[in-house]
N, C-alpha and C. Protein backbone atom coordinates (compact mmCIF):
# COMPACT_ATOMS: atom_id res chain seq x y z
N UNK A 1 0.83 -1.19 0.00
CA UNK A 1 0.00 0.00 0.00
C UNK A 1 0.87 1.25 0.00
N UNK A 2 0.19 2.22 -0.62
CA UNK A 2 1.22 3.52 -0.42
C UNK A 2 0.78 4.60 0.82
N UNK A 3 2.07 5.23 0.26
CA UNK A 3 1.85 6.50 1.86
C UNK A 3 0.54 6.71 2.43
N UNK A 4 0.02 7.27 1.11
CA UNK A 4 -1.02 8.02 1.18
C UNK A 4 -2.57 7.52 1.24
N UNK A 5 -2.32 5.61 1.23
CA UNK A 5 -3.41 5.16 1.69
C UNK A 5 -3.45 4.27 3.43
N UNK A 6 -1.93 4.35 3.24
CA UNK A 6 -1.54 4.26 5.27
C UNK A 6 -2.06 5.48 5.77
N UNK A 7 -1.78 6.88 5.08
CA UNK A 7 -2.31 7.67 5.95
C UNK A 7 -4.13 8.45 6.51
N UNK A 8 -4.11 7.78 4.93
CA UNK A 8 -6.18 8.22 5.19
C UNK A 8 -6.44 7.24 6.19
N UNK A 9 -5.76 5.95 5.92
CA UNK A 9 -6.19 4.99 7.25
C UNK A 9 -6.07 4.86 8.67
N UNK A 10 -5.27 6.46 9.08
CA UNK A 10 -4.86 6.11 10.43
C UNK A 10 -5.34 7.50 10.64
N UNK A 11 -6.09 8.72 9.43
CA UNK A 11 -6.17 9.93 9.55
C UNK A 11 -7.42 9.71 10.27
N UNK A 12 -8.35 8.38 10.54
CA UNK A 12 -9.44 8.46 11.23
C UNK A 12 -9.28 8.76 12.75
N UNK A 13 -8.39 8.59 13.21
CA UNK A 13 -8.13 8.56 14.71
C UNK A 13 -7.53 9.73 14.85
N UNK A 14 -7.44 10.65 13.99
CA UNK A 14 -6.93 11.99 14.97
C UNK A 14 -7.99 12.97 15.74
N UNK A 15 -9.32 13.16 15.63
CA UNK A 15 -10.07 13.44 15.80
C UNK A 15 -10.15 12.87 17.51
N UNK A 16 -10.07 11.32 17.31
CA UNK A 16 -9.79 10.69 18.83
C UNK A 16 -9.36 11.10 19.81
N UNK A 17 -7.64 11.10 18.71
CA UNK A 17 -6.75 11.46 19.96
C UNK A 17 -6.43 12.34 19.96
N UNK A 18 -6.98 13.79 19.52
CA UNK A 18 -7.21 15.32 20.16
C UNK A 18 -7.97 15.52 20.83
N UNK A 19 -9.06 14.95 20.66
CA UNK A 19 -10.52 14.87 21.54
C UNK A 19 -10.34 14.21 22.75
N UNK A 20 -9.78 13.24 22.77
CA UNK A 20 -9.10 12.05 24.26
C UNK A 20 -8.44 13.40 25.45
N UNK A 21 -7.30 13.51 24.61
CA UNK A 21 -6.01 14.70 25.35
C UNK A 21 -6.96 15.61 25.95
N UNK A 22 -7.99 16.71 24.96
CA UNK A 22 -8.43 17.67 25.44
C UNK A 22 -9.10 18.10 26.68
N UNK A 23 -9.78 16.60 25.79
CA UNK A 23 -10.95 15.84 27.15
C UNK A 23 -9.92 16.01 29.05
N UNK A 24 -9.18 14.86 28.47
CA UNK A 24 -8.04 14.93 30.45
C UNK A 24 -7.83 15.54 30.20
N UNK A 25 -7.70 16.71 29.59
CA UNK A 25 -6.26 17.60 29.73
C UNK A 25 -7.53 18.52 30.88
N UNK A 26 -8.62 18.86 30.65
CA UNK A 26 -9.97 19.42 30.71
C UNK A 26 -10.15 18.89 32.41
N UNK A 27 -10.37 17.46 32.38
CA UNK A 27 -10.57 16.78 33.67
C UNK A 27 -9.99 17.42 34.64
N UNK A 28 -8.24 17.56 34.49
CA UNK A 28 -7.16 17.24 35.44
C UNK A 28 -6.73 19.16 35.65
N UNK A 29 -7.22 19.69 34.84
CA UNK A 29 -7.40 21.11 34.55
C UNK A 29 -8.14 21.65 35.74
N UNK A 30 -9.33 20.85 35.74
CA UNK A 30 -10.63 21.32 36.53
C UNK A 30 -9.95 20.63 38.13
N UNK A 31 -10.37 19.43 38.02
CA UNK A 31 -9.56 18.71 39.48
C UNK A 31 -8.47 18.70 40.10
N UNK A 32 -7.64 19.38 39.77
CA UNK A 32 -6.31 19.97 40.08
C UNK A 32 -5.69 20.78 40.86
N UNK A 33 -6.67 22.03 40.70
CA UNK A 33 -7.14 23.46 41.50
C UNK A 33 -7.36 22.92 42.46
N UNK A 34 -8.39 22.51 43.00
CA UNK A 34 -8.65 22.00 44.27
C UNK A 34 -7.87 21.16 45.06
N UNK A 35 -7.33 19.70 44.27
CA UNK A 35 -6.19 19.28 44.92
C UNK A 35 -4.61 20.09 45.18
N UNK A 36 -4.60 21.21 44.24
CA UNK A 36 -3.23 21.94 44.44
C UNK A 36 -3.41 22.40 45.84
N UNK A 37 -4.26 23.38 45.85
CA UNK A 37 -5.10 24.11 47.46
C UNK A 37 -4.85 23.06 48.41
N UNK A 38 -5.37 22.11 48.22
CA UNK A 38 -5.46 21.21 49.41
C UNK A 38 -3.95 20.88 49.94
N UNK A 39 -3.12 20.47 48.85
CA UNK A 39 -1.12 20.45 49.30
C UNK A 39 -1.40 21.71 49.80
N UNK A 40 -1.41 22.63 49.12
CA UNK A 40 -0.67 23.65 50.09
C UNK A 40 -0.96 24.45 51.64
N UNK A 41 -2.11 23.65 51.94
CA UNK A 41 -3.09 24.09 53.22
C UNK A 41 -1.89 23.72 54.53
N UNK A 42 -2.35 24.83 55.25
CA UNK A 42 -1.62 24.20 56.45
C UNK A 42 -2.06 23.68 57.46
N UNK A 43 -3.19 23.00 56.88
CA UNK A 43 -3.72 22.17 57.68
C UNK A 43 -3.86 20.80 57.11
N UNK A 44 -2.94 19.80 58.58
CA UNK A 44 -2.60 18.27 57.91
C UNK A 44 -3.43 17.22 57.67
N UNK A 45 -5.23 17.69 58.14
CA UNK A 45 -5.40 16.54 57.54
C UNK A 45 -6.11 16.61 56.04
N UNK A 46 -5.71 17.92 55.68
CA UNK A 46 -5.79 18.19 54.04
C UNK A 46 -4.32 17.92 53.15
N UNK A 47 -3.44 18.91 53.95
CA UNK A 47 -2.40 18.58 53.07
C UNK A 47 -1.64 16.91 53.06
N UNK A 48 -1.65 16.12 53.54
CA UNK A 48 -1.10 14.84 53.62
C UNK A 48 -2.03 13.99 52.59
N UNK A 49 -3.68 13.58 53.27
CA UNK A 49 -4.06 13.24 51.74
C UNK A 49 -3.79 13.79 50.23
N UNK A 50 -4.03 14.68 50.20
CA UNK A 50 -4.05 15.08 49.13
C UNK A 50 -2.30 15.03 48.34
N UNK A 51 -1.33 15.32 49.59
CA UNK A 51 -0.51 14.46 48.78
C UNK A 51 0.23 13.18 48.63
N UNK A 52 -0.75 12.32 49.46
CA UNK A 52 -0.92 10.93 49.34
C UNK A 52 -1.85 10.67 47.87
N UNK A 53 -2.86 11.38 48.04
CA UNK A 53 -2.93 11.12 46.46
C UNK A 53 -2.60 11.54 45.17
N UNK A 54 -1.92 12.75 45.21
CA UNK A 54 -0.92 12.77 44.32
C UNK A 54 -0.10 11.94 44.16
N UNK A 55 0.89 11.80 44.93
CA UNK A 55 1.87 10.71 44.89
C UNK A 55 1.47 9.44 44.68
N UNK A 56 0.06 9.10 44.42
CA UNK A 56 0.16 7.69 43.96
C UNK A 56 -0.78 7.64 42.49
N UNK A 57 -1.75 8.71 42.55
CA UNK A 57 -2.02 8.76 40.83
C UNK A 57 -0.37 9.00 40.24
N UNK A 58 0.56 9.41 40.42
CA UNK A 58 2.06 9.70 39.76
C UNK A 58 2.65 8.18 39.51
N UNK A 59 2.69 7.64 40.62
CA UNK A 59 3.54 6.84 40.51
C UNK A 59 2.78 5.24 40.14
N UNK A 60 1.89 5.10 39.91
CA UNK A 60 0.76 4.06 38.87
C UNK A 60 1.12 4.49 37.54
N UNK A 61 1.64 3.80 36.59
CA UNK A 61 1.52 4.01 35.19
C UNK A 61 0.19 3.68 34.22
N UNK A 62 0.37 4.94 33.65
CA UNK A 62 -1.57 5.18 32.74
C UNK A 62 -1.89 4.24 32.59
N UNK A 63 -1.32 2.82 32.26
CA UNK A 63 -2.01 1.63 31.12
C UNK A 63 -3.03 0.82 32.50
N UNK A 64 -1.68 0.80 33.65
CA UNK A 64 -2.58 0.07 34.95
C UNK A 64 -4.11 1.15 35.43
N UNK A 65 -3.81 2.18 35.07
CA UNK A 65 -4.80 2.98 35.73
C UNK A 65 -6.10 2.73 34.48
N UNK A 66 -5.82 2.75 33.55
CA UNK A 66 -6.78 2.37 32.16
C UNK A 66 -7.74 1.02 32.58
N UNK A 67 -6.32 0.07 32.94
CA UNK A 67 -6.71 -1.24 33.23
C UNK A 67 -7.83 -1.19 34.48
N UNK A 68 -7.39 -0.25 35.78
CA UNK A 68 -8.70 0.11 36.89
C UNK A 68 -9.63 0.10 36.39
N UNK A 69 -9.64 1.50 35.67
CA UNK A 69 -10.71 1.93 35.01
C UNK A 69 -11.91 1.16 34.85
N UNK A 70 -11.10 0.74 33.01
CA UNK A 70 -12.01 0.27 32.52
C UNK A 70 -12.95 -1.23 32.59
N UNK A 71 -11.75 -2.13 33.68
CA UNK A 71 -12.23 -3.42 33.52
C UNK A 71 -12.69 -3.61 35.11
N UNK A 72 -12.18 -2.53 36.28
CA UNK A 72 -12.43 -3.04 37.61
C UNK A 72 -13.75 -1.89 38.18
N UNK A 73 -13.46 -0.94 38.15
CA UNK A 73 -14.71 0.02 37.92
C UNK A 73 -15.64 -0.20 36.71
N UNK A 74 -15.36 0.00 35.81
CA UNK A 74 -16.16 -0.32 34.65
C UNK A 74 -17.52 -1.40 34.84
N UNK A 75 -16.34 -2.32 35.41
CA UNK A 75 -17.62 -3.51 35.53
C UNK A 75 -18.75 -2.91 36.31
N UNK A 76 -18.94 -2.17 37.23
CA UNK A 76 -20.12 -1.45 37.79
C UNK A 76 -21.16 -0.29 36.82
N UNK A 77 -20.17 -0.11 35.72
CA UNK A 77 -20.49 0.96 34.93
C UNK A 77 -21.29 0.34 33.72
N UNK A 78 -21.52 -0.78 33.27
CA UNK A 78 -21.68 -1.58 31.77
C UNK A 78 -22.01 -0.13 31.04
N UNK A 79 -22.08 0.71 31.00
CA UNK A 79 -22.60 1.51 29.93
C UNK A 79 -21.10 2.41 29.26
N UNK A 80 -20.01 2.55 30.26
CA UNK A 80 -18.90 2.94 30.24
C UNK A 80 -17.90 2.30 29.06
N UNK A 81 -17.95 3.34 27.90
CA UNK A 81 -17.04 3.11 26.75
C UNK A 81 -15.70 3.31 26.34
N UNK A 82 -14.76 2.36 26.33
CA UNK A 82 -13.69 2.89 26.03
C UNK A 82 -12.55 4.08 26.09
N UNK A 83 -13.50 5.37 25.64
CA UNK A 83 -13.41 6.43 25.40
C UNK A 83 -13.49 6.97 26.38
N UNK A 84 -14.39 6.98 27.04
CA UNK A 84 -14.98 7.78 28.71
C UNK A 84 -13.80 7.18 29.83
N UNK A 85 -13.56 5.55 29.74
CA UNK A 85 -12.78 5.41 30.38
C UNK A 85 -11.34 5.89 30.69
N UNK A 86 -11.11 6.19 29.31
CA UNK A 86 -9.80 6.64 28.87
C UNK A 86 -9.90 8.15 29.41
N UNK A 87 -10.64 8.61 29.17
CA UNK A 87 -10.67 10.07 29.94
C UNK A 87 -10.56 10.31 31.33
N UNK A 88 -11.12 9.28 31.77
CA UNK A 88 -11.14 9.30 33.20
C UNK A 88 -10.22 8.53 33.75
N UNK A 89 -9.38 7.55 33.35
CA UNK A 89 -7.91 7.31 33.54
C UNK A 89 -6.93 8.65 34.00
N UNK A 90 -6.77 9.10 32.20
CA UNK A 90 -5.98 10.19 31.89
C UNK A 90 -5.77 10.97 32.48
N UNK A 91 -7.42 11.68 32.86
CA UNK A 91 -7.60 12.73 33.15
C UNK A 91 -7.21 12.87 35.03
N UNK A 92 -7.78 11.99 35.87
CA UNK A 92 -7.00 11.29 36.99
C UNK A 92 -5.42 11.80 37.14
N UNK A 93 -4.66 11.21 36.28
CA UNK A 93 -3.41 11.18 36.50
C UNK A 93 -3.01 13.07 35.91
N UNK A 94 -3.81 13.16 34.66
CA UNK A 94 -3.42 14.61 34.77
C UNK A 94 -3.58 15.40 35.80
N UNK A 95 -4.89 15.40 36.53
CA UNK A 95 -5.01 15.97 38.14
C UNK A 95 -3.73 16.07 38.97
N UNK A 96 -2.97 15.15 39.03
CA UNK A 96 -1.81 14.83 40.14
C UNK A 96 -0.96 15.82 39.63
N UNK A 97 -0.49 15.73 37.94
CA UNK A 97 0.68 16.57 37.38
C UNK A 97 0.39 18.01 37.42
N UNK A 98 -0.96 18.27 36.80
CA UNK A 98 -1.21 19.66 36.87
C UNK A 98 -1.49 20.50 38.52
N UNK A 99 -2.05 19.45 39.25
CA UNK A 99 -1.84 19.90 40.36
C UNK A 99 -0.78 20.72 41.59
N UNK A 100 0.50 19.57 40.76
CA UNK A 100 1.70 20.32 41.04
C UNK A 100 2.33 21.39 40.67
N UNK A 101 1.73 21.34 39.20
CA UNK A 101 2.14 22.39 38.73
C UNK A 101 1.95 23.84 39.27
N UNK A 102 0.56 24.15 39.47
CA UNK A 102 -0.77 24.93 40.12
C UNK A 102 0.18 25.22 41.44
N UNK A 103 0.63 24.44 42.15
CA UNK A 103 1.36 24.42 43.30
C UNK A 103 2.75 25.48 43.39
N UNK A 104 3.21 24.39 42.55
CA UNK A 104 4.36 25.65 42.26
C UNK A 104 4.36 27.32 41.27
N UNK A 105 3.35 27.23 40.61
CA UNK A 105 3.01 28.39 40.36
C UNK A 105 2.41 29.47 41.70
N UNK A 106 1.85 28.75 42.23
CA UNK A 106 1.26 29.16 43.82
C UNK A 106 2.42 30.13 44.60
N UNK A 107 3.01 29.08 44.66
CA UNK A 107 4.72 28.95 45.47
C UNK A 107 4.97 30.27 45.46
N UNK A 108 5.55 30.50 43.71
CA UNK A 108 6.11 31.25 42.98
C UNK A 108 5.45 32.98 43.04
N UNK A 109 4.22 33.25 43.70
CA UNK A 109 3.98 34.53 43.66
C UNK A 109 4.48 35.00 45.28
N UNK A 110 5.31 35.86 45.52
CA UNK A 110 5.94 36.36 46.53
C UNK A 110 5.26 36.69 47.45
N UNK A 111 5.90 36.37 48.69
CA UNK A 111 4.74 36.35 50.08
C UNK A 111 4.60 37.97 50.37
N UNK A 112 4.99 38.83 49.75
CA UNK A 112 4.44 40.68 49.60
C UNK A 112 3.06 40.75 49.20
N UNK A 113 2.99 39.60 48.19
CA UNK A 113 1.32 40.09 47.32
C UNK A 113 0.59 39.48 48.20
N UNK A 114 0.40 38.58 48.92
CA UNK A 114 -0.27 37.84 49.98
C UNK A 114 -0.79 38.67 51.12
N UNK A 115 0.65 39.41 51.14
CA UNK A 115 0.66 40.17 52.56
C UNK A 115 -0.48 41.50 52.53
N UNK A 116 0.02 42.43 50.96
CA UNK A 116 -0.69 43.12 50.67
C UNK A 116 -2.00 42.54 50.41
N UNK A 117 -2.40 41.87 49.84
CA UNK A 117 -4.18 41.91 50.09
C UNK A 117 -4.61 41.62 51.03
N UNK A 118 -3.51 41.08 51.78
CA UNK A 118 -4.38 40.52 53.52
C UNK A 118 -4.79 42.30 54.23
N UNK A 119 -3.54 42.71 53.74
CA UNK A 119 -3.58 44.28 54.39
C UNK A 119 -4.38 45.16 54.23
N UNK A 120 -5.19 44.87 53.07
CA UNK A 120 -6.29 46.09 52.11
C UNK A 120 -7.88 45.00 52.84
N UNK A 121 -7.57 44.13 53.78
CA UNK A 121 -8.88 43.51 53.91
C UNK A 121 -9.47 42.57 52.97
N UNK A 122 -9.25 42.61 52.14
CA UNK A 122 -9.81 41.93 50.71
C UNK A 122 -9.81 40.41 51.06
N UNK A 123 -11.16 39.48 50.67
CA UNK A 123 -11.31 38.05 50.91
C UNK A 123 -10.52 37.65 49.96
N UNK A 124 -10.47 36.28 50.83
CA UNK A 124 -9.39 34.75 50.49
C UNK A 124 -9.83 35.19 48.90
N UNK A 125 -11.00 34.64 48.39
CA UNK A 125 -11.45 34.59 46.79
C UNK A 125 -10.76 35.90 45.89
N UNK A 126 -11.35 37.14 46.44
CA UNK A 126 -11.08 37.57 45.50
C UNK A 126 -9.10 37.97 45.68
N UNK A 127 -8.58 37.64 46.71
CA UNK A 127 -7.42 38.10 46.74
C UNK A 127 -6.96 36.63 45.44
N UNK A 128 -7.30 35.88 45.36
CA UNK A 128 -6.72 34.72 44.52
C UNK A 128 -7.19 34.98 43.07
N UNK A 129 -8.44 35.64 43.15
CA UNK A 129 -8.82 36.01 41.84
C UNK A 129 -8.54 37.18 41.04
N UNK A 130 -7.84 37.67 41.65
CA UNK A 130 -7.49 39.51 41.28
C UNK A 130 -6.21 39.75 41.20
N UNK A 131 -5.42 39.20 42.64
CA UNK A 131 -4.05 38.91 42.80
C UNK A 131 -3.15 37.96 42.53
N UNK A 132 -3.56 37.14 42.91
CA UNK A 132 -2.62 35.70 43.35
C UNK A 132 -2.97 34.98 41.58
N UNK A 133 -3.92 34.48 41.65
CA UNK A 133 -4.09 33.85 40.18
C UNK A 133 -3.41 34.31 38.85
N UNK A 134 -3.48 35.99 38.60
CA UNK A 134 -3.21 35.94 37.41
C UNK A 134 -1.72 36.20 37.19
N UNK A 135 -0.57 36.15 38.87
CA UNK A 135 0.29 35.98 38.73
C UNK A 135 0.97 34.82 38.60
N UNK A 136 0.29 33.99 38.90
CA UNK A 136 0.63 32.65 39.37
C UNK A 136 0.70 31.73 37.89
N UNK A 137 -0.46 32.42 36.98
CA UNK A 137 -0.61 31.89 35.52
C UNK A 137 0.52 32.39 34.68
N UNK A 138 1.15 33.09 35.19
CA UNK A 138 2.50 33.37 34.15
C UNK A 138 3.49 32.53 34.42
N UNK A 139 3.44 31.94 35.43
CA UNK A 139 4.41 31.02 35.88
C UNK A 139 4.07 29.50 35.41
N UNK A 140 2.60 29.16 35.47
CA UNK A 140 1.76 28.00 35.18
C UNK A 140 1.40 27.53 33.40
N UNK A 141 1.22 28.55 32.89
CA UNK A 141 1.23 28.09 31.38
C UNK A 141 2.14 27.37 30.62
N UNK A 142 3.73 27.90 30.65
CA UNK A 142 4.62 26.92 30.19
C UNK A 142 4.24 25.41 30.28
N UNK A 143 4.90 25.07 31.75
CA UNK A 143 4.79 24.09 32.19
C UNK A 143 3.33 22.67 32.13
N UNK A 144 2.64 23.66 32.09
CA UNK A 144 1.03 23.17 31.54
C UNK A 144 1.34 22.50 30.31
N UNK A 145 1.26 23.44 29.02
CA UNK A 145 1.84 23.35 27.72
C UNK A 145 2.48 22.37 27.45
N UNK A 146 3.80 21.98 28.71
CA UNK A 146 4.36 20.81 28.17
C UNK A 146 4.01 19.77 28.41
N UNK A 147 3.01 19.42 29.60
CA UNK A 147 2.87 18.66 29.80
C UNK A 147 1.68 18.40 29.01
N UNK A 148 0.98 18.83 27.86
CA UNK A 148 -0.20 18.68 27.47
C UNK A 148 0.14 17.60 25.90
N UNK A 149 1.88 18.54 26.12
CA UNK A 149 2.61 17.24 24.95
C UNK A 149 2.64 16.26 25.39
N UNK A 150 2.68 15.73 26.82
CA UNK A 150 3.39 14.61 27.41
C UNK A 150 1.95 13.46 27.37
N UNK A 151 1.00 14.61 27.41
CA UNK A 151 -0.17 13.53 27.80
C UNK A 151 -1.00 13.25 25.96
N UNK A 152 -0.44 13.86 25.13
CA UNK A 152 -0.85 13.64 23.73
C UNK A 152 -0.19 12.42 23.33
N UNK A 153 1.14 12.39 23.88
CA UNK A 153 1.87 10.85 23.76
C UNK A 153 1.06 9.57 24.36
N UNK A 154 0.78 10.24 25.77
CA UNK A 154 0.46 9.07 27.04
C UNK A 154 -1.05 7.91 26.26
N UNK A 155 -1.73 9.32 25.59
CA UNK A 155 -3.03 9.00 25.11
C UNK A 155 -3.06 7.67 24.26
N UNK A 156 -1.88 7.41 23.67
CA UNK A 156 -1.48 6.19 22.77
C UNK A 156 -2.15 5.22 23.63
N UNK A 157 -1.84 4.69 25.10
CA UNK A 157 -2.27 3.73 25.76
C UNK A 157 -3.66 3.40 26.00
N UNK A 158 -4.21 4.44 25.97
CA UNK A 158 -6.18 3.94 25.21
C UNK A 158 -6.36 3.34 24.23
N UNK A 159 -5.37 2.93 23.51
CA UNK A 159 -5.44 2.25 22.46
C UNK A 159 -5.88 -0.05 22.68
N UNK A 160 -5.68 0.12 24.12
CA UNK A 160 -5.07 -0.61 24.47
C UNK A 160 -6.92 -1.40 25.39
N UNK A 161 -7.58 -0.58 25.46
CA UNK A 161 -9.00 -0.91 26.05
C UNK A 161 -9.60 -0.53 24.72
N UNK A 162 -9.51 -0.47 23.72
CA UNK A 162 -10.89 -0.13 22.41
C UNK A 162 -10.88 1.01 22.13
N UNK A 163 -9.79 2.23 22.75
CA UNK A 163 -10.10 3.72 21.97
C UNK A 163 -9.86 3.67 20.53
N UNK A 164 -10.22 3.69 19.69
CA UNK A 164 -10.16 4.16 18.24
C UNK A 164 -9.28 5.51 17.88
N UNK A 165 -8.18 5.24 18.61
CA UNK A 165 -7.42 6.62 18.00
C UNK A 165 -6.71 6.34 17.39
N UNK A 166 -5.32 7.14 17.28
CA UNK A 166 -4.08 6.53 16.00
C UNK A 166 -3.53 5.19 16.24
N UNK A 167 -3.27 5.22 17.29
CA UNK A 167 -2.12 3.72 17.81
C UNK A 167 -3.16 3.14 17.51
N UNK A 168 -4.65 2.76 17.96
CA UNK A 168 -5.49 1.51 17.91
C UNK A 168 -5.55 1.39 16.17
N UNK A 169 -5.87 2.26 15.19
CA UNK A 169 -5.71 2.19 14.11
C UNK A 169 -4.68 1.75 13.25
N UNK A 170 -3.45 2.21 13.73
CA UNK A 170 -2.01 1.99 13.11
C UNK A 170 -1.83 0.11 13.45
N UNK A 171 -2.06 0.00 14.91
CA UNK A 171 -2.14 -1.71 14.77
C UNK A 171 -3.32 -2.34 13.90
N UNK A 172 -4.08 -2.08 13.94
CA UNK A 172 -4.91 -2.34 12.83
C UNK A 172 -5.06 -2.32 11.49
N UNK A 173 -4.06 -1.55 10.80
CA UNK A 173 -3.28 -1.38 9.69
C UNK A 173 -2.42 -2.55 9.48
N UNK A 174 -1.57 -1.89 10.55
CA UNK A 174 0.01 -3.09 10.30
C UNK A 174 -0.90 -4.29 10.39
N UNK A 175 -1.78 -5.21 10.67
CA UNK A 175 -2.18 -6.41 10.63
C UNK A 175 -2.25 -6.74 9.62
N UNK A 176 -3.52 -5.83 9.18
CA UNK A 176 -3.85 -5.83 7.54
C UNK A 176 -3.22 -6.29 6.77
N UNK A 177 -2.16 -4.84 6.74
CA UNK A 177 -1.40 -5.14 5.03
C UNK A 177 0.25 -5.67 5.66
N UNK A 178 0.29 -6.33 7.22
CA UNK A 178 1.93 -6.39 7.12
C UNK A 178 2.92 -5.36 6.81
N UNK A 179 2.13 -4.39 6.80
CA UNK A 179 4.27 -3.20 6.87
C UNK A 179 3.56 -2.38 7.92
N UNK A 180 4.52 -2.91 9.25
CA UNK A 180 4.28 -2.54 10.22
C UNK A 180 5.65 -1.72 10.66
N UNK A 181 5.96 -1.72 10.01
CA UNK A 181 7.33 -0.24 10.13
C UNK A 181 6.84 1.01 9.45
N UNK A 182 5.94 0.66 8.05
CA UNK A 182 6.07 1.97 7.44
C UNK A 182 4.28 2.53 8.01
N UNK A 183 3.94 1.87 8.88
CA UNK A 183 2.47 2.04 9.27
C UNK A 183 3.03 3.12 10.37
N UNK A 184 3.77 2.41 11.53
CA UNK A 184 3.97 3.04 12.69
C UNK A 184 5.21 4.54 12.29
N UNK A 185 5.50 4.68 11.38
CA UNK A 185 6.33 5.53 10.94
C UNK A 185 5.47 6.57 10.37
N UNK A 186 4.05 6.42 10.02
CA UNK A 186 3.42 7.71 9.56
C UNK A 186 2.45 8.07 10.91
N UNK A 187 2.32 7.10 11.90
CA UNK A 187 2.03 7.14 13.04
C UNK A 187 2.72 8.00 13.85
N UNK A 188 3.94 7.99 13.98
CA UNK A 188 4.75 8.84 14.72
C UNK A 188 5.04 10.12 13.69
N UNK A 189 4.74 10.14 12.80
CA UNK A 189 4.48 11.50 12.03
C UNK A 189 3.36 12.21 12.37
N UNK A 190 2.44 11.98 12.60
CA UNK A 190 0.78 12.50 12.83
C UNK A 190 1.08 12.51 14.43
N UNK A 191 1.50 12.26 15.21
CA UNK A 191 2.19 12.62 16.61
C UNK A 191 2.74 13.72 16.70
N UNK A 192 3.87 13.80 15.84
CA UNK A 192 4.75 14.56 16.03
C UNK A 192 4.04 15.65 15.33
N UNK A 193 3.05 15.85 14.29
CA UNK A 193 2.67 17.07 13.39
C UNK A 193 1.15 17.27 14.71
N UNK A 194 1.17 16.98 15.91
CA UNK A 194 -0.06 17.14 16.74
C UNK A 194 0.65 17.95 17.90
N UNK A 195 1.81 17.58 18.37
CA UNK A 195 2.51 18.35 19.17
C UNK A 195 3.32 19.48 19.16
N UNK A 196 3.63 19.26 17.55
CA UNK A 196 4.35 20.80 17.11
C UNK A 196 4.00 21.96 17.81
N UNK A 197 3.05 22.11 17.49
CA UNK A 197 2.08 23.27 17.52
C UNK A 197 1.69 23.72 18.75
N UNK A 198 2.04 22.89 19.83
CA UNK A 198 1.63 22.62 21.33
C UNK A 198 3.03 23.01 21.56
N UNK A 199 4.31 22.82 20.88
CA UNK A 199 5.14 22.83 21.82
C UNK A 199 5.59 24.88 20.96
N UNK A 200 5.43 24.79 20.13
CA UNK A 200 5.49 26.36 19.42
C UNK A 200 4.54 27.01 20.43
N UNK A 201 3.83 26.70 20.90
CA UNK A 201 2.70 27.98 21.58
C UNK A 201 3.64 27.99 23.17
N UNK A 202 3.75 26.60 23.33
CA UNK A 202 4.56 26.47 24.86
C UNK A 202 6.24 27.80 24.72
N UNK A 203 6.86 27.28 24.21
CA UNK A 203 8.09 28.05 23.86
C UNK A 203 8.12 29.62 23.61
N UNK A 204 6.95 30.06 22.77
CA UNK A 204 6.44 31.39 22.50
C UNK A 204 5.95 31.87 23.69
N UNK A 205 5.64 31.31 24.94
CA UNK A 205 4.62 31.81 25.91
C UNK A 205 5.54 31.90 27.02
N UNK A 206 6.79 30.76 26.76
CA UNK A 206 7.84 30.55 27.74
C UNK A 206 8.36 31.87 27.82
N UNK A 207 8.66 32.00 26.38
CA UNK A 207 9.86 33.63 25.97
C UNK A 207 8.77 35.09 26.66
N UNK A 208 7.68 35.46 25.95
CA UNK A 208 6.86 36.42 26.17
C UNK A 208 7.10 36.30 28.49
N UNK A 209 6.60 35.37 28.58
CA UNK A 209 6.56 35.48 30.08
C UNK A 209 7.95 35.84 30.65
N UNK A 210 9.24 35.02 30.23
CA UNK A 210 10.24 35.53 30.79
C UNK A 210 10.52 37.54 30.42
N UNK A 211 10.18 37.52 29.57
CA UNK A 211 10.47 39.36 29.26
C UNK A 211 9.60 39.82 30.01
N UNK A 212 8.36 39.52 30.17
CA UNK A 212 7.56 40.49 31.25
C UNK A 212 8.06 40.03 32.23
N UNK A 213 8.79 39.35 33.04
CA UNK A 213 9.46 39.16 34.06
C UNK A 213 10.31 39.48 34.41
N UNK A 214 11.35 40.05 33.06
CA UNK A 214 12.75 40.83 32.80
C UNK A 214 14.11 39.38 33.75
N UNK A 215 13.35 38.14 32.58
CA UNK A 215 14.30 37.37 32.96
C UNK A 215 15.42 37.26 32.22
């Protein structure tokens, strides 16, 4: 078969696995915030869970957490597809990473700006929403960014419970027609032409933030 009919054949799954990523990226986005807060509380019986469970969505690798998912929870779920599972794997483990991240962006805004809104009276909320947050996001976007490459890779392993994205397609190819080098080779092309663009916005956002920082 040629290039260009390996590639309409594996061009069905990109839709998947942008939609998969976006999806956790979305989850762990949302659930994150709250677990970041919770590390950084100084109160222990918030901060210790919470990074008891960080530390162990981290240190479980996606495919076992897929495997939870979809076949040990799932079984309570029968209506739970592939897809959903995979999100809620993903998105899980993105919670833990982005969480930290959130954390150390936290870290990173100087205990002056803290001090000052404590000083002007201003509530917990809006001092985080006015102050603290939108400094904290100059520090938090990079790092986000890259990891949004990391989890566009990770997403391959849904391939592995029934997601229909590239990898589940590309093995499904290579079966087919047997050229399972030049299958997985336009596979890791359509990867790499998905992250470009993720890592150009990351790098561009890296530079812009360090100059307003006068790094």
């Amino acid at each position: 078969m040629t290039v260009m009919e390996h590639l309409q054949a594996l061009a069905g799954g990109i839709g998947t696995t942008v939609t998969l990523t976006l999806a956790a990226f979305g989850v762990g986005a949302v659930a994150g915030f709250p677990l970041a807060l919770a590390r950084r509380s100084s109160q222990w019986w918030l901060r210790l869970p919470a990074l008891a469970v960080i530390e162990v969505l981290r240190a479980i690798p996606p495919l076992v957490w897929l495997f939870i998912v979809f076949y040990v929870i799932g079984a309570d779920f029968p209506l739970m597809t592939p897809f959903q599972a995979a999100v809620a794997g993903l998105g899980l483990i993105a919670a833990a990473y982005l969480a930290e991240i959130y954390r150390a962006g936290l870290d990173a805004v100087p205990d002056g700006q803290w001090e000052a809104a404590s000083a002007t009276g201003i509530g917990t909320l809006t001092t985080y929403r006015k102050v603290v947050l939108p400094q904290a996001a100059l520090i938090v976007v990079p790092p986000a960014a890259t990891y949004l490459i990391a989890l566009l890779k990770d997403s391959a392993v849904a391939s592995v419970v029934g997601t229909t994205d590239i990898t589940f397609l590309a093995f499904q190819e290579a079966r087919v027609t047997l050229e399972g080098f030049e299958v997985f080779v336009i596979a890791a092309a359509l990867y790499l032409a998905l992250s470009a663009p993720v890592a150009l916005v990351a790098r561009t956002a890296d530079r812009l933030i360090s100059r307003r920082l006068g790094l």
